[in-house]
C-alpha atoms as a PDB file:
ATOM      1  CA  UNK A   1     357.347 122.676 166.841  1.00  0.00           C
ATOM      2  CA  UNK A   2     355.438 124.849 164.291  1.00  0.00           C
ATOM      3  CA  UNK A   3     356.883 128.316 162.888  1.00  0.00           C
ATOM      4  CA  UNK A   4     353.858 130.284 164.345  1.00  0.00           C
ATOM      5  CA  UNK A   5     354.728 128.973 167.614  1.00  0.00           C
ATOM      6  CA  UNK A   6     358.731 129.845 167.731  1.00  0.00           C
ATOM      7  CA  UNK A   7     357.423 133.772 166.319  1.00  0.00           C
ATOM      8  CA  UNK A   8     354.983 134.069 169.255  1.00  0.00           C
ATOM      9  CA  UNK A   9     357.384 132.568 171.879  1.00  0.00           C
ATOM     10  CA  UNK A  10     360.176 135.246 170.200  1.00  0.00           C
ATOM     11  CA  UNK A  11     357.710 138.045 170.546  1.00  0.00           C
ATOM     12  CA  UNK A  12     356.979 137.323 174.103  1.00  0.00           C
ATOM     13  CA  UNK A  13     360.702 136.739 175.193  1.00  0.00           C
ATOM     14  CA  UNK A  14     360.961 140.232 172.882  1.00  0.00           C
ATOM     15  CA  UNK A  15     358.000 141.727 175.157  1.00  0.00           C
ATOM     16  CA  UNK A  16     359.617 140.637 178.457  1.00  0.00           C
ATOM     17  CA  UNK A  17     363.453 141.828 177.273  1.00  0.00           C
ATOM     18  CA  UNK A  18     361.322 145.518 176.861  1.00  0.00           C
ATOM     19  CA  UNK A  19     359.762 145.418 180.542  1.00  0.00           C
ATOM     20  CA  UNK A  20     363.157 144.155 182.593  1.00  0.00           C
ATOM     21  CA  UNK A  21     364.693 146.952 179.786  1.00  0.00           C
ATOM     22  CA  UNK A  22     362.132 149.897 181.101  1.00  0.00           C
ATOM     23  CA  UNK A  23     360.989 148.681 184.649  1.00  0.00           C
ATOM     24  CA  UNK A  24     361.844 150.230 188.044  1.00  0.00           C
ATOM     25  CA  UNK A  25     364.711 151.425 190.248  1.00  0.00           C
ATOM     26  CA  UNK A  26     365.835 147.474 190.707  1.00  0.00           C
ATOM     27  CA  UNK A  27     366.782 147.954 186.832  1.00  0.00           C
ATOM     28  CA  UNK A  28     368.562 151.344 186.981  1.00  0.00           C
ATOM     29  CA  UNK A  29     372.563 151.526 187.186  1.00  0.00           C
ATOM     30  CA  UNK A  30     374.541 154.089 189.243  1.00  0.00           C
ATOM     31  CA  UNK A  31     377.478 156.362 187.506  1.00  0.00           C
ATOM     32  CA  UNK A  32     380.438 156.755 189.305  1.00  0.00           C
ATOM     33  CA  UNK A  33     379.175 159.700 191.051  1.00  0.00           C
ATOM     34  CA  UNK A  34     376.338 157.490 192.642  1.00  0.00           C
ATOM     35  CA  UNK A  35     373.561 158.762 190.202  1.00  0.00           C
ATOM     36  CA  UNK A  36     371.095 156.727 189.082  1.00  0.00           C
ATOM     37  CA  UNK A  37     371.373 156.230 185.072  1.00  0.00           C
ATOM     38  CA  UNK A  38     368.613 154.948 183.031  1.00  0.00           C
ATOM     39  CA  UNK A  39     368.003 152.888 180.060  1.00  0.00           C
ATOM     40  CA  UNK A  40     369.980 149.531 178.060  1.00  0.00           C
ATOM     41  CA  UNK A  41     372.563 149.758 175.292  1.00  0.00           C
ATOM     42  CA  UNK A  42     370.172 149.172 172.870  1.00  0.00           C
ATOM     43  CA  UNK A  43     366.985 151.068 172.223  1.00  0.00           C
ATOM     44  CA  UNK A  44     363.257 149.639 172.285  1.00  0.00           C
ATOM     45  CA  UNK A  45     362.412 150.631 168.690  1.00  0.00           C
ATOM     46  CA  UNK A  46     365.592 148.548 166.836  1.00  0.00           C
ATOM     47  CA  UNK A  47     364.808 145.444 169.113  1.00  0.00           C
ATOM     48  CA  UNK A  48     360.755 145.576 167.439  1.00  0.00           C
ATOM     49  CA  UNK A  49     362.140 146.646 164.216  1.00  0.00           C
ATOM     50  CA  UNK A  50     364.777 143.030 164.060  1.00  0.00           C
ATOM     51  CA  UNK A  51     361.650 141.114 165.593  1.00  0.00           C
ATOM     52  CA  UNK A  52     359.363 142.225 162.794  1.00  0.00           C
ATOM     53  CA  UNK A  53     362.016 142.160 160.328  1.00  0.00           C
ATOM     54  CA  UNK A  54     362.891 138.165 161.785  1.00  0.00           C
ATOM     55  CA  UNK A  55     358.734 137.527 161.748  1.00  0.00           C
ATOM     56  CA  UNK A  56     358.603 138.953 158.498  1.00  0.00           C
ATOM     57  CA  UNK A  57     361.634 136.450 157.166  1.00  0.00           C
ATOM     58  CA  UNK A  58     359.947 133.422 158.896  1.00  0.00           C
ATOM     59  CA  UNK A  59     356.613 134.302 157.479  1.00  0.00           C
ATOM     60  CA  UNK A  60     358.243 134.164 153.806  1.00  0.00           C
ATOM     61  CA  UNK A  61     360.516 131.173 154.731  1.00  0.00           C
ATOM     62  CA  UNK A  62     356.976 129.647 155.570  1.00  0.00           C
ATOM     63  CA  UNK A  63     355.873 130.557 152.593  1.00  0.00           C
ATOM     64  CA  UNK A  64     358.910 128.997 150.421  1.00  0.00           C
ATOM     65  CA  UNK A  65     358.174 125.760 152.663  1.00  0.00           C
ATOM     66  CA  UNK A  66     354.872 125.503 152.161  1.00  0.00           C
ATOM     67  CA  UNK A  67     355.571 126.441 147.837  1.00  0.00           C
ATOM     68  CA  UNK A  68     358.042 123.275 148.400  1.00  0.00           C
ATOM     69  CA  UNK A  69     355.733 120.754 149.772  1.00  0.00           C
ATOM     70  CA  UNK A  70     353.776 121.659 146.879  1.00  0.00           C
ATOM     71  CA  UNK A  71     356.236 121.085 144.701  1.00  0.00           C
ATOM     72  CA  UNK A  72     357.391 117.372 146.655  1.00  0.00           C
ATOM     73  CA  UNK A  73     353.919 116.912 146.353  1.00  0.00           C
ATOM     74  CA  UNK A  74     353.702 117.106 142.854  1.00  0.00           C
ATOM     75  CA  UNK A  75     357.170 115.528 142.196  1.00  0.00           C
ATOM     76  CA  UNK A  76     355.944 112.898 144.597  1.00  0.00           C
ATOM     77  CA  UNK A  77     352.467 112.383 142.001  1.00  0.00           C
ATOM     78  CA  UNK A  78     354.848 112.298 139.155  1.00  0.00           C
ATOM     79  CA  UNK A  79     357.623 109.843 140.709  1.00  0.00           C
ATOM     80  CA  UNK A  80     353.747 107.882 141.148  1.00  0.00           C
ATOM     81  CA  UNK A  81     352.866 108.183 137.809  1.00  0.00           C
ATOM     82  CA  UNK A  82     356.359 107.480 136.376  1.00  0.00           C
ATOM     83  CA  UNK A  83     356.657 103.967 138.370  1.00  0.00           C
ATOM     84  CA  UNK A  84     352.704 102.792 137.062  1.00  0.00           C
ATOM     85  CA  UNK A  85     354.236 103.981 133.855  1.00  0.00           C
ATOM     86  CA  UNK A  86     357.741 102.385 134.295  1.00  0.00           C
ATOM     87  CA  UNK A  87     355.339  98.933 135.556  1.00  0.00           C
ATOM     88  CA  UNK A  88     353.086  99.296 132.382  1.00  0.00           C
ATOM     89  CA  UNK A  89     356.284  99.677 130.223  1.00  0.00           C
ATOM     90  CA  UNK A  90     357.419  96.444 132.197  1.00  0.00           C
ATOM     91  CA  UNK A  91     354.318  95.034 131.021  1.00  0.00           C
ATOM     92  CA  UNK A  92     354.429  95.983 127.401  1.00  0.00           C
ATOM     93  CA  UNK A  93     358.204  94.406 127.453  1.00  0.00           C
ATOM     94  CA  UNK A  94     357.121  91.475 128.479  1.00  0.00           C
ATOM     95  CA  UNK A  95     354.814  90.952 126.270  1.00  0.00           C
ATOM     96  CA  UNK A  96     356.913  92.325 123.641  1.00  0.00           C
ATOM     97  CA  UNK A  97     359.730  89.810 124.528  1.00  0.00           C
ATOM     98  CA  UNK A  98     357.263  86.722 124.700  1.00  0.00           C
ATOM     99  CA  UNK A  99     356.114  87.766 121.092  1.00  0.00           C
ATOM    100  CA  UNK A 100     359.798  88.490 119.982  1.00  0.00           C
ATOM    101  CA  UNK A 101     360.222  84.543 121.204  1.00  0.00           C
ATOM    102  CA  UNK A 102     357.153  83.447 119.453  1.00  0.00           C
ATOM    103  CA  UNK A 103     358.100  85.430 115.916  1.00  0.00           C
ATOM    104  CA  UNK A 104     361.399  83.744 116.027  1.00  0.00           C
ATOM    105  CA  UNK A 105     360.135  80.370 116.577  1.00  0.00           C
ATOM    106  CA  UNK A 106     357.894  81.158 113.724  1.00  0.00           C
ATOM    107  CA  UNK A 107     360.835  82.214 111.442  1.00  0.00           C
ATOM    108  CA  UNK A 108     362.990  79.018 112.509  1.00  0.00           C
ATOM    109  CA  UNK A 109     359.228  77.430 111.257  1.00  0.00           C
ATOM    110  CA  UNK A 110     359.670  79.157 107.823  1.00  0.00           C
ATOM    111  CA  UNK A 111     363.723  79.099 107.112  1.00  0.00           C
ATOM    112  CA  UNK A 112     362.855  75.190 107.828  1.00  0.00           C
ATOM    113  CA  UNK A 113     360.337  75.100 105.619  1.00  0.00           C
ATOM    114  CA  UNK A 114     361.920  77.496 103.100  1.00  0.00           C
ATOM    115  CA  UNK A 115     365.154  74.896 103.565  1.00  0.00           C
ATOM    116  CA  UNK A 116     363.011  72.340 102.494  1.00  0.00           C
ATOM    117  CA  UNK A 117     361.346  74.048  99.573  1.00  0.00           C
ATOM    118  CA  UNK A 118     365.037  75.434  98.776  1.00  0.00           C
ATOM    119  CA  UNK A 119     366.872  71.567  98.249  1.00  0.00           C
ATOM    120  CA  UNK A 120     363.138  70.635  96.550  1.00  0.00           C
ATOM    121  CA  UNK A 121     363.334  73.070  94.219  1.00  0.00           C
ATOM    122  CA  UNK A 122     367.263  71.973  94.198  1.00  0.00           C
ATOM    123  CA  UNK A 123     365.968  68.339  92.764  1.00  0.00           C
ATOM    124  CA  UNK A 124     363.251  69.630  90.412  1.00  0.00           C
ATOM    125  CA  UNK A 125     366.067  71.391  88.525  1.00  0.00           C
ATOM    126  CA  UNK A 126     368.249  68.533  88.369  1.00  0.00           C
ATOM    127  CA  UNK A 127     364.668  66.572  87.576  1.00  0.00           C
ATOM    128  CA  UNK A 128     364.332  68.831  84.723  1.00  0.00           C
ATOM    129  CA  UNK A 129     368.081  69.227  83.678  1.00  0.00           C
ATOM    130  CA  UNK A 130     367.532  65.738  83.787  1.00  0.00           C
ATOM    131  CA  UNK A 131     364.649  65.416  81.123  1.00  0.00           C
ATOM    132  CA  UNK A 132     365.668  68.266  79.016  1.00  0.00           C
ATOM    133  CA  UNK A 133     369.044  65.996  78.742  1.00  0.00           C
ATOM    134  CA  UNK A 134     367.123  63.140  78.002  1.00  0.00           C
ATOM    135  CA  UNK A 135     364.470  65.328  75.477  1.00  0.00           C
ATOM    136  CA  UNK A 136     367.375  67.023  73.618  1.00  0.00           C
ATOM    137  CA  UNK A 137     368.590  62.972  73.047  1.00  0.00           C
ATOM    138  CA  UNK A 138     365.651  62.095  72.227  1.00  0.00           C
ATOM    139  CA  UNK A 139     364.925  65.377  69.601  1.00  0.00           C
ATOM    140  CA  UNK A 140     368.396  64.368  67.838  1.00  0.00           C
ATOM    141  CA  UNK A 141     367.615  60.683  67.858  1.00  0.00           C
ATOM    142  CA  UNK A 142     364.381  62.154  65.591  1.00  0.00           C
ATOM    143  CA  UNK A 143     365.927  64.390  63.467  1.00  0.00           C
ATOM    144  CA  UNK A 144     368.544  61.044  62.902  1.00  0.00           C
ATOM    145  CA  UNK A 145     365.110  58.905  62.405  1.00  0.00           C
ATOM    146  CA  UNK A 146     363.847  62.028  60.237  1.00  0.00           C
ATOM    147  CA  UNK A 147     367.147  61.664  58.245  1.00  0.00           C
ATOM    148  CA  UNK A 148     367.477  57.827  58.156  1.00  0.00           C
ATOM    149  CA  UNK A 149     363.342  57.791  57.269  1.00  0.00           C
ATOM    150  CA  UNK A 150     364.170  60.056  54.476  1.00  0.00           C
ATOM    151  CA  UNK A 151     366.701  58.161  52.830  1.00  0.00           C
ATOM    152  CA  UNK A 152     365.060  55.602  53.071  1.00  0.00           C
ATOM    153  CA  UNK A 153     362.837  53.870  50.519  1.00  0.00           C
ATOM    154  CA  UNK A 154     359.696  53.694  50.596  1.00  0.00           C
ATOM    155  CA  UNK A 155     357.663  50.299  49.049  1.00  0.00           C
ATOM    156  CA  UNK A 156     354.314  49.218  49.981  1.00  0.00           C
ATOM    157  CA  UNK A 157     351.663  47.431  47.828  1.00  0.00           C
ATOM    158  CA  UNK A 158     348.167  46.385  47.812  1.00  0.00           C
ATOM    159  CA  UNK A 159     345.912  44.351  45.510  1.00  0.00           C
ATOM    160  CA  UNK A 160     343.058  42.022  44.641  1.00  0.00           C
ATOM    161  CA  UNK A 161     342.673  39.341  42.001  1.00  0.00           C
ATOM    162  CA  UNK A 162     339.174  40.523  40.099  1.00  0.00           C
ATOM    163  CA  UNK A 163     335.718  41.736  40.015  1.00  0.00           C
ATOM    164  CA  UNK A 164     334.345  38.767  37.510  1.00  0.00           C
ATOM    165  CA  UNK A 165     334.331  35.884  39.955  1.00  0.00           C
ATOM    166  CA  UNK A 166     335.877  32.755  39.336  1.00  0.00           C
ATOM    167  CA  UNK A 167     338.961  31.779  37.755  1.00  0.00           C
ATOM    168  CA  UNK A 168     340.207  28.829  36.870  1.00  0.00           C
ATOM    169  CA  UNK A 169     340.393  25.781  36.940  1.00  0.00           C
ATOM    170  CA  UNK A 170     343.137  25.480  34.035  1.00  0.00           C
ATOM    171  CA  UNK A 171     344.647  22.828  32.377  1.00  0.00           C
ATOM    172  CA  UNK A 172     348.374  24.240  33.272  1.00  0.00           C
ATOM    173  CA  UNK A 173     350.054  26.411  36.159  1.00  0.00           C
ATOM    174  CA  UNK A 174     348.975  30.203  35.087  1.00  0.00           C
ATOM    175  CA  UNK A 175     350.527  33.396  36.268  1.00  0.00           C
ATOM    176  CA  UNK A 176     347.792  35.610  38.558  1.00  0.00           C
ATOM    177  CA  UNK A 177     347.315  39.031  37.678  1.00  0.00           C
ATOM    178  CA  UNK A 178     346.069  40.621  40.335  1.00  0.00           C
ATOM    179  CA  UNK A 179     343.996  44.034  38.517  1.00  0.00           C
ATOM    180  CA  UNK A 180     342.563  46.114  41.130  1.00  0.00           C
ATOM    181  CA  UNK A 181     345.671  48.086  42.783  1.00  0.00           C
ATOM    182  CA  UNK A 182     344.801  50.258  45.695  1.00  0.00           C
ATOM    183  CA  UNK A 183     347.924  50.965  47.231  1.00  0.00           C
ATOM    184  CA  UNK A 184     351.210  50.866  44.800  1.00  0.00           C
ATOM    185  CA  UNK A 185     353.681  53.425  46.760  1.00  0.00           C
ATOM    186  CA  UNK A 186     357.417  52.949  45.043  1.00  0.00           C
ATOM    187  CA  UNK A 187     355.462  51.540  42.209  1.00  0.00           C
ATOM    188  CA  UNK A 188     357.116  48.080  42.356  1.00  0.00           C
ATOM    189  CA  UNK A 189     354.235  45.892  41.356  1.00  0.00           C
ATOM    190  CA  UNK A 190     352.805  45.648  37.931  1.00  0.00           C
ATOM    191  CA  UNK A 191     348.974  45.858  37.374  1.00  0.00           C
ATOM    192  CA  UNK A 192     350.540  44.496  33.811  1.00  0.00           C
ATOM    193  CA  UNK A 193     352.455  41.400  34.578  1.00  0.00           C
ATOM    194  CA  UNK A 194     351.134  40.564  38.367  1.00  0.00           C
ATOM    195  CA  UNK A 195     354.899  40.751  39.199  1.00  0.00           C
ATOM    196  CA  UNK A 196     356.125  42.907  42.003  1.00  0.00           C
ATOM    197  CA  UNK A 197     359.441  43.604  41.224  1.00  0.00           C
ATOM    198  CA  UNK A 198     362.241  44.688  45.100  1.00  0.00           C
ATOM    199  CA  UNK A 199     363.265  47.831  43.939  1.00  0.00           C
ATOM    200  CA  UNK A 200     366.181  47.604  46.627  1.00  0.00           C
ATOM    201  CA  UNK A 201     368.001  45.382  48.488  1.00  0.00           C
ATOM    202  CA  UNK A 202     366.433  44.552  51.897  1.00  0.00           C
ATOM    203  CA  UNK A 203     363.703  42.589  53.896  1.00  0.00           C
ATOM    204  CA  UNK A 204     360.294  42.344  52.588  1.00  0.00           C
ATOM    205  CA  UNK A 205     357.245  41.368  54.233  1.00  0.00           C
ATOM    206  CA  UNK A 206     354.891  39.292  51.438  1.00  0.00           C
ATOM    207  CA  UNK A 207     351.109  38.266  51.924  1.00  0.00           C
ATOM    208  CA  UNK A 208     347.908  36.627  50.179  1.00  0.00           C
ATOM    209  CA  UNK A 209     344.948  35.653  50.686  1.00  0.00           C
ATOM    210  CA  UNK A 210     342.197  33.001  48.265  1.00  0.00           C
ATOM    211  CA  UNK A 211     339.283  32.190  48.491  1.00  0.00           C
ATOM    212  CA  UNK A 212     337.956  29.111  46.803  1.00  0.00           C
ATOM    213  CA  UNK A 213     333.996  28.999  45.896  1.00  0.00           C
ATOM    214  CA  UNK A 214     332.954  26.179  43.155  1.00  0.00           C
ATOM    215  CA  UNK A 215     331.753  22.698  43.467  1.00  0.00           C
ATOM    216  CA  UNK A 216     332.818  19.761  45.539  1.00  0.00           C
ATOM    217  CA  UNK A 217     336.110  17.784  44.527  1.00  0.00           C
ATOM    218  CA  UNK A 218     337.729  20.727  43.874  1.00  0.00           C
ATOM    219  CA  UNK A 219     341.103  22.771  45.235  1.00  0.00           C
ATOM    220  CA  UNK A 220     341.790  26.190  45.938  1.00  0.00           C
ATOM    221  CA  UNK A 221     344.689  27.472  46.463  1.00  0.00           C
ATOM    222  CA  UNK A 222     348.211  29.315  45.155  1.00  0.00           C
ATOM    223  CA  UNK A 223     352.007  28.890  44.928  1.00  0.00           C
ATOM    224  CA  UNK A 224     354.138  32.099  44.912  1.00  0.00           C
ATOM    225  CA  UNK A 225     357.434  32.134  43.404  1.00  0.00           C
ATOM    226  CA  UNK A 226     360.618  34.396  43.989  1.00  0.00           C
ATOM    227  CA  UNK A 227     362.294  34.703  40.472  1.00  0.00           C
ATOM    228  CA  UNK A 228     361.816  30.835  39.205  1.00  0.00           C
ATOM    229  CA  UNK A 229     362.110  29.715  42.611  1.00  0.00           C
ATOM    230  CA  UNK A 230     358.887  28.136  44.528  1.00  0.00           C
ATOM    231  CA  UNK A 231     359.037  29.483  47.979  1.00  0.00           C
ATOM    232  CA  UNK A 232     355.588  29.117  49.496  1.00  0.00           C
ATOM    233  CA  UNK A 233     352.260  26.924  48.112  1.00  0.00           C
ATOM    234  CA  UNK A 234     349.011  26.721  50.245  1.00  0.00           C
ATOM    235  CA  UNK A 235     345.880  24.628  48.921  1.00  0.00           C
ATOM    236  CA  UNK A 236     342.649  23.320  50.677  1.00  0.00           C
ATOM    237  CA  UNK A 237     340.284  20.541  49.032  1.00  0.00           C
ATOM    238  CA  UNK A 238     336.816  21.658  48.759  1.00  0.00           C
ATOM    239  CA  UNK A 239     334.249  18.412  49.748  1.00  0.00           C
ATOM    240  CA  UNK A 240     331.195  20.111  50.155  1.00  0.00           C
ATOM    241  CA  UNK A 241     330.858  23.011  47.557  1.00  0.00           C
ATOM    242  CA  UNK A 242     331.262  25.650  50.679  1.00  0.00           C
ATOM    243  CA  UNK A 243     333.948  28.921  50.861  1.00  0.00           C
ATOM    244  CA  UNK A 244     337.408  27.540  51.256  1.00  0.00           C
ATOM    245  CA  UNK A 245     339.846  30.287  52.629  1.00  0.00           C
ATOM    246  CA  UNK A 246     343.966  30.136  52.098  1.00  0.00           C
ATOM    247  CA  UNK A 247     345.683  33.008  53.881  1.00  0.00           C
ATOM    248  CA  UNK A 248     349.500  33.032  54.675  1.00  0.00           C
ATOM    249  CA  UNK A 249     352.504  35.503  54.426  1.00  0.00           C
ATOM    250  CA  UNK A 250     356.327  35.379  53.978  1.00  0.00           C
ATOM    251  CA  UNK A 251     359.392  37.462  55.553  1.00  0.00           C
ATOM    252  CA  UNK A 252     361.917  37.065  52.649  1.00  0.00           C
ATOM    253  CA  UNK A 253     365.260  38.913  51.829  1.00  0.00           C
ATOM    254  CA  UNK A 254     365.226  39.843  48.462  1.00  0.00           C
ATOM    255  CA  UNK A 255     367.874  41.106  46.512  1.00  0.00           C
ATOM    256  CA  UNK A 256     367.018  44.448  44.242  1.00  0.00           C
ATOM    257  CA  UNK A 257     365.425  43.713  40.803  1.00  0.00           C
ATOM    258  CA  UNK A 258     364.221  40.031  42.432  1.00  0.00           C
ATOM    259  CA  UNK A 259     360.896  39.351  41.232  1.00  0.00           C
ATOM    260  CA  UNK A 260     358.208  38.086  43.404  1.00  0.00           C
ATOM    261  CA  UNK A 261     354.795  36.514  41.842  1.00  0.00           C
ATOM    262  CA  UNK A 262     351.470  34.459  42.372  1.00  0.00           C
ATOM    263  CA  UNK A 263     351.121  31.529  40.305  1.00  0.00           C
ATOM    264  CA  UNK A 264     347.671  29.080  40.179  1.00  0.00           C
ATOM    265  CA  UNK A 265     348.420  25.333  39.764  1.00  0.00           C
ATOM    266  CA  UNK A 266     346.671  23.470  37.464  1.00  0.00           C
ATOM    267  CA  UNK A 267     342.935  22.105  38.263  1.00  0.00           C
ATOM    268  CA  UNK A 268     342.861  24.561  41.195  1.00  0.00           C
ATOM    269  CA  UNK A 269     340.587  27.705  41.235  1.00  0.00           C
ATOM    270  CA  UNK A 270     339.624  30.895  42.755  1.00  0.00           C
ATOM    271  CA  UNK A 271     336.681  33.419  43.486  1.00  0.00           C
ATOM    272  CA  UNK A 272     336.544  36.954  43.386  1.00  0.00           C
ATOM    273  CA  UNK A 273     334.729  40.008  43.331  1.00  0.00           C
ATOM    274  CA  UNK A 274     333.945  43.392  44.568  1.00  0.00           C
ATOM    275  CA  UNK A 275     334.710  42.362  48.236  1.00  0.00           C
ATOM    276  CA  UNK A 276     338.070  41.717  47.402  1.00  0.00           C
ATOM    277  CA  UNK A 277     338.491  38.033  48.948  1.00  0.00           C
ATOM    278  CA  UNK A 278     341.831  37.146  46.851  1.00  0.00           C
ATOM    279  CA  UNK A 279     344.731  39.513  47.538  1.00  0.00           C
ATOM    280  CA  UNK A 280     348.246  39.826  47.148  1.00  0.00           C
ATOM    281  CA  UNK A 281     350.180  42.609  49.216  1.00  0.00           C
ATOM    282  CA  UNK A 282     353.642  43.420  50.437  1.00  0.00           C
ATOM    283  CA  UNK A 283     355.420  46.169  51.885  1.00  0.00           C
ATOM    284  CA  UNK A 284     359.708  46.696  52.676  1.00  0.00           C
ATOM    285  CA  UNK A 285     360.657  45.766  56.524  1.00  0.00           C
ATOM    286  CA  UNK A 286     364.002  47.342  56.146  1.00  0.00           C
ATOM    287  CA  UNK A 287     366.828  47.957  53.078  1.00  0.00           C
ATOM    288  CA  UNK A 288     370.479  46.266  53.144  1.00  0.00           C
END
């Protein structure tokens, strides 16, 4: 039941109370003397006075009610808007969460791969350790090289027999003098003598080369010696007046101040000339 409705049924109970209050002789009372006696307790005027006071306090407690619903109203919007929010923040999490899972599968991706580039690295130092070990052995094996190299002697020669031709043949075996020197490092052969001369003790590598150019029936050829000693001859018989080459070379150990030279037998010859066909070279292998 409304508020409206409880004030009007009050006012008309109020209005009734006031008629039985102020009606006829069935109302009045008798005194003890047997006269009549009118009017209640309680007069008309207070009994309107609490009824409009009472209205008045249901009007304004109508009032707060309806300010109230309002407010529920409004609390009610807001609880609304506070679950869509709270649902939308649900939302967001979830997505959140599902990218929290998918960043740290990518960063398991990465350590892995950083793991991996980590124990790479890991070798490539050793790798390198590895080489600069093997480049500072190799760097003093150098410098040792360096040291041994330059200590070492140094004995290399280079010649050819003449510019004018032929020589020979001769009657008897004739030392070769070999004039044109090109390359005479130690200085150990002599453009005077045609001697090359070990100026230490070691291994020598020893080479010539002839060329024989005269008529038929003729030889070519040379014999070298070490000191007095023959160690190597080589000859070829010329039949048909054409080039006859003799090339050949010798490893031999020679003591220092042995004496290595060409010799040409007798009857044989040889040609020369600016191309340098007749040589005699020699260079050290190693000292002792």
């Amino acid at each position: 039941m409304k508020i409206d409705t409880v004030v009007l049924l009050l006012c008309l109970s109020v209005t009734q109370a006031q008629g039985d209050l102020t009606g006829g002789p069935e109302n009045d009372t008798k005194n003890s003397l047997g006269e009549p006696q009118t009017g209640g307790c309680v007069s008309d005027g207070a009994i309107l006075t609490e009824l409009r006071a009472l209205r008045d306090m249901v009007v304004e407690q109508k009032d707060q009610l309806s300010v109230y619903k309002d407010q529920l109203s409004v609390t009610q919007r807001h609880v609304e808007e506070m679950r869509r929010d709270n649902a939308a923040l649900g939302t967001r999490l979830s997505l959140s969460e599902h990218h929290v899972e998918e960043l740290k599968a990518e960063n398991e991706a990465l350590e892995a791969r950083l793991s991996i580039g980590e124990r790479h690295v890991e070798e490539l130092k050793a790798f390198d350790a590895a080489l600069e070990a093997r480049l500072s052995l190799s760097e003093h094996h150098v410098e040792e090289l360096k040291a041994e190299n330059e200590g070492r002697p140094k004995v290399a020669f280079y010649t050819a027999l003449t510019n004018s031709g032929h020589v020979g043949p001769f009657n008897t075996e004739t030392s070769l003098v070999y004039s044109k020197v090109f390359t005479n490092i130690g200085n150990a052969y002599s453009p005077v003598t045609g001697v090359f001369t070990a100026p230490v003790r070691g291994v020598y590598y020893i080479r010539f080369t002839a060329l024989g150019y005269s008529s038929p029936r003729t030889v070519a050829g040379v014999t070298m010696f070490k000191n007095n000693l023959q160690i190597m001859h080589n000859g070829v018989y010329n039949t048909d007046g054409e080039h006859k080459f003799v090339v050949n070379a010798v490893t031999v150990e020679l003591e220092q101040g042995d004496k290595i030279m060409m010799r040409l037998p007798s009857g044989y010859d040889l040609y020369d000339d600016i191309s340098n066909y007749t040589t005699f070279s020699g260079f050290l292998l190693f000292p002792m």
